[in-house]
Protein backbone atom coordinates (compact mmCIF):
# COMPACT_ATOMS: atom_id res chain seq x y z
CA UNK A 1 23.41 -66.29 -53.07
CA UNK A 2 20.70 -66.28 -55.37
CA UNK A 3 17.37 -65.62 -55.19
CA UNK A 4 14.62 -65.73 -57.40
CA UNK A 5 11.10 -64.51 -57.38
CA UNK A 6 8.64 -66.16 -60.07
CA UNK A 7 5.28 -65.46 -61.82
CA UNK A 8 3.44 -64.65 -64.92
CA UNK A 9 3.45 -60.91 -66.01
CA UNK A 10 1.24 -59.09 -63.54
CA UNK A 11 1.39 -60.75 -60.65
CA UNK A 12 2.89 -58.60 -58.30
CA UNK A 13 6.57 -59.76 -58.44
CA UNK A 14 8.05 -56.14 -58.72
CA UNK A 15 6.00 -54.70 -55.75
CA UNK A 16 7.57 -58.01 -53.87
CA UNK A 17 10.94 -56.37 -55.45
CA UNK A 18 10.68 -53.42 -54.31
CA UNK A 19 9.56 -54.21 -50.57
CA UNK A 20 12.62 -56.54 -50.49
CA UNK A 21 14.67 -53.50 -51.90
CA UNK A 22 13.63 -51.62 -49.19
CA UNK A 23 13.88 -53.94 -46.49
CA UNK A 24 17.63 -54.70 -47.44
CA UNK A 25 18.47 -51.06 -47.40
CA UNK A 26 17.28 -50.54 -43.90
CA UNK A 27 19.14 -53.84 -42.84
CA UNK A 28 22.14 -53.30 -45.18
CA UNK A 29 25.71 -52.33 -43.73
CA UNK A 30 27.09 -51.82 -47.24
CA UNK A 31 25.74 -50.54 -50.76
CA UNK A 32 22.24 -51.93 -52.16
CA UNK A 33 22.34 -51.92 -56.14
CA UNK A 34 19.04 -52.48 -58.25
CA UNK A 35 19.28 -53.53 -62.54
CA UNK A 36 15.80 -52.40 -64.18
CA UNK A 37 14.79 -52.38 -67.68
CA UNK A 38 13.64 -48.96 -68.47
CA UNK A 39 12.57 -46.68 -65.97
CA UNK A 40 9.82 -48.65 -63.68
CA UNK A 41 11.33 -48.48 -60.31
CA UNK A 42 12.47 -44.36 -60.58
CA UNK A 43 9.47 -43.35 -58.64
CA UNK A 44 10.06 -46.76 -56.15
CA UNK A 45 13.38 -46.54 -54.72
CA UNK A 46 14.94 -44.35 -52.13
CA UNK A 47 18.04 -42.58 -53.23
CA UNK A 48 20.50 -44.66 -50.92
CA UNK A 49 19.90 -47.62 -53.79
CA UNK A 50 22.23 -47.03 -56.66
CA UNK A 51 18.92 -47.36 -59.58
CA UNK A 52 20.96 -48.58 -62.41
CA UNK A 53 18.81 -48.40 -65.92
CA UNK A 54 21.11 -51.32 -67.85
CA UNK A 55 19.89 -50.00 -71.32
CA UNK A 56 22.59 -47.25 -70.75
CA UNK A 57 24.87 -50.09 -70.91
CA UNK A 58 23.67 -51.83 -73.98
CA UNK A 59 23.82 -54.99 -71.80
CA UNK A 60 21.67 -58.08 -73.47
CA UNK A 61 22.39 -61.81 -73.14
CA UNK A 62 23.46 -64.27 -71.18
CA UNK A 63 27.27 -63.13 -71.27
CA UNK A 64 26.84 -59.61 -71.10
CA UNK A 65 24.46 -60.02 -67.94
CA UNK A 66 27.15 -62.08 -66.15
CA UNK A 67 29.61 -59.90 -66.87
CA UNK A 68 28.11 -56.71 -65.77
CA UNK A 69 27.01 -58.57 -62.94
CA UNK A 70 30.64 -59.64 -61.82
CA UNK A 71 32.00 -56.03 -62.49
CA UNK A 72 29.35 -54.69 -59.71
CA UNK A 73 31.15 -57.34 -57.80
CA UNK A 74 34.46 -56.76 -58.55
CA UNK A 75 34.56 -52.79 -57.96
CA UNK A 76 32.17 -52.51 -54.83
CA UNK A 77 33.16 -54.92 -52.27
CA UNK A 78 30.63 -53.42 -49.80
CA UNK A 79 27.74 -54.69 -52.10
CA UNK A 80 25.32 -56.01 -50.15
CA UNK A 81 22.80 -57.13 -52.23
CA UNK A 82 21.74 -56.77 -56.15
CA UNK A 83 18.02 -56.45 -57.39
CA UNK A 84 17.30 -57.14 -60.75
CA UNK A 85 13.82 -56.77 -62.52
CA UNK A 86 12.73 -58.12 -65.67
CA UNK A 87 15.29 -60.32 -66.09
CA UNK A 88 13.93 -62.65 -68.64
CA UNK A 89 13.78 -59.12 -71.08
CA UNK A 90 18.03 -58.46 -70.25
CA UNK A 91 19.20 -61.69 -71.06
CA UNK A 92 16.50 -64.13 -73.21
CA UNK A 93 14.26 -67.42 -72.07
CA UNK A 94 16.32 -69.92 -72.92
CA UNK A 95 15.61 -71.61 -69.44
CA UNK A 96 18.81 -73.79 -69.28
CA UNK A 97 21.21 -71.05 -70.42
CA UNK A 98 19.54 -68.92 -67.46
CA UNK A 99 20.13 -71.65 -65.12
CA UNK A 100 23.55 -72.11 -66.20
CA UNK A 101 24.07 -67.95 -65.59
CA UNK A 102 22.55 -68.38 -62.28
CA UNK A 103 24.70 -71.49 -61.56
CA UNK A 104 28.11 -69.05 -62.49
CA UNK A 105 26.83 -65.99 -60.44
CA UNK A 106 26.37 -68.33 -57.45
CA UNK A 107 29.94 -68.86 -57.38
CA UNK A 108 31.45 -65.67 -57.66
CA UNK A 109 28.07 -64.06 -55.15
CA UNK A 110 29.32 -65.83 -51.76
CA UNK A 111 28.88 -62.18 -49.95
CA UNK A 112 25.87 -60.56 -51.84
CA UNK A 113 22.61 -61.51 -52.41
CA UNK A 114 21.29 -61.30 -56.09
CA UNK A 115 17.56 -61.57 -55.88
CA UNK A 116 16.12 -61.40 -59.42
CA UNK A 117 12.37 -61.62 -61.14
CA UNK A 118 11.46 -64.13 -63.48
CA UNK A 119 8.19 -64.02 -65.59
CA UNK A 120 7.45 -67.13 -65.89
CA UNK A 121 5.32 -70.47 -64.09
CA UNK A 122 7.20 -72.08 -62.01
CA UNK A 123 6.32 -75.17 -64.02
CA UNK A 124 7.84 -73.80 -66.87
CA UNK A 125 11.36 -73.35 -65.39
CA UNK A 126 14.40 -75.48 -65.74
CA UNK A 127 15.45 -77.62 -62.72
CA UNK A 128 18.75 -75.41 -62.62
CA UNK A 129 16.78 -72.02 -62.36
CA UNK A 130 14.18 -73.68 -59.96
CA UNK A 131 16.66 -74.78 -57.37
CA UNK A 132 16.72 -70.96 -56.50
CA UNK A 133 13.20 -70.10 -56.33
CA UNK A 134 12.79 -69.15 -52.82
């Protein structure tokens, strides 16, 4: 499943992140993973959530993203859930190409939730990325 949570740059979406981080670690029978962009959610997150920093990975596009994204999947079949923020800055804006990313990670996501922020209007999105607004 897919989840996304929307806004311009400084509206609170990675304080929503990070309460939803916590709240699936208390409720979490399995592993809790969350992506970030730099170093913004060290101070945040409890050590039970495996804090993944993806520029150690060299991970950037649409592609890449998937792919590191179904690897998590593939080698940790307690995964829970997957937090991701700033995703716009891992992968690009090309709205339907994000949509279509989205789209593949539903499939392959039956068991984990991947909740994900997006910097942008909701009225700027693509119908494919808005479908999992929520």
């Amino acid at each position: 499943m897919i989840k996304l949570i929307t806004g311009r740059r400084g509206s609170g979406k990675t304080k929503v992140l990070i309460d939803a981080i916590h709240a699936a670690e208390q409720a979490s029978n399995g592993n809790v993973v969350a992506i970030q962009k730099g170093s913004s959610l060290n101070t945040d997150i409890t050590h039970k959530v495996r804090l993944i920093n993806i520029e150690d990975y060299n991970v950037e596009g649409y592609d890449a993203f998937y792919g590191f994204i179904a690897g998590i999947l593939a080698s940790d079949h307690d995964c829970t859930d997957i937090f991701v923020d700033a995703t716009l800055r891992i992968i690009g804006r090309d709205y339907d190409k994000v949509g279509e990313m989205f789209e593949k990670l539903a499939k392959i996501s039956a068991d984990t939730t991947i909740t994900c922020t997006i910097s942008a209007d909701n009225s700027e999105l693509s119908d494919n990325i808005k479908k999992f607004v929520g």
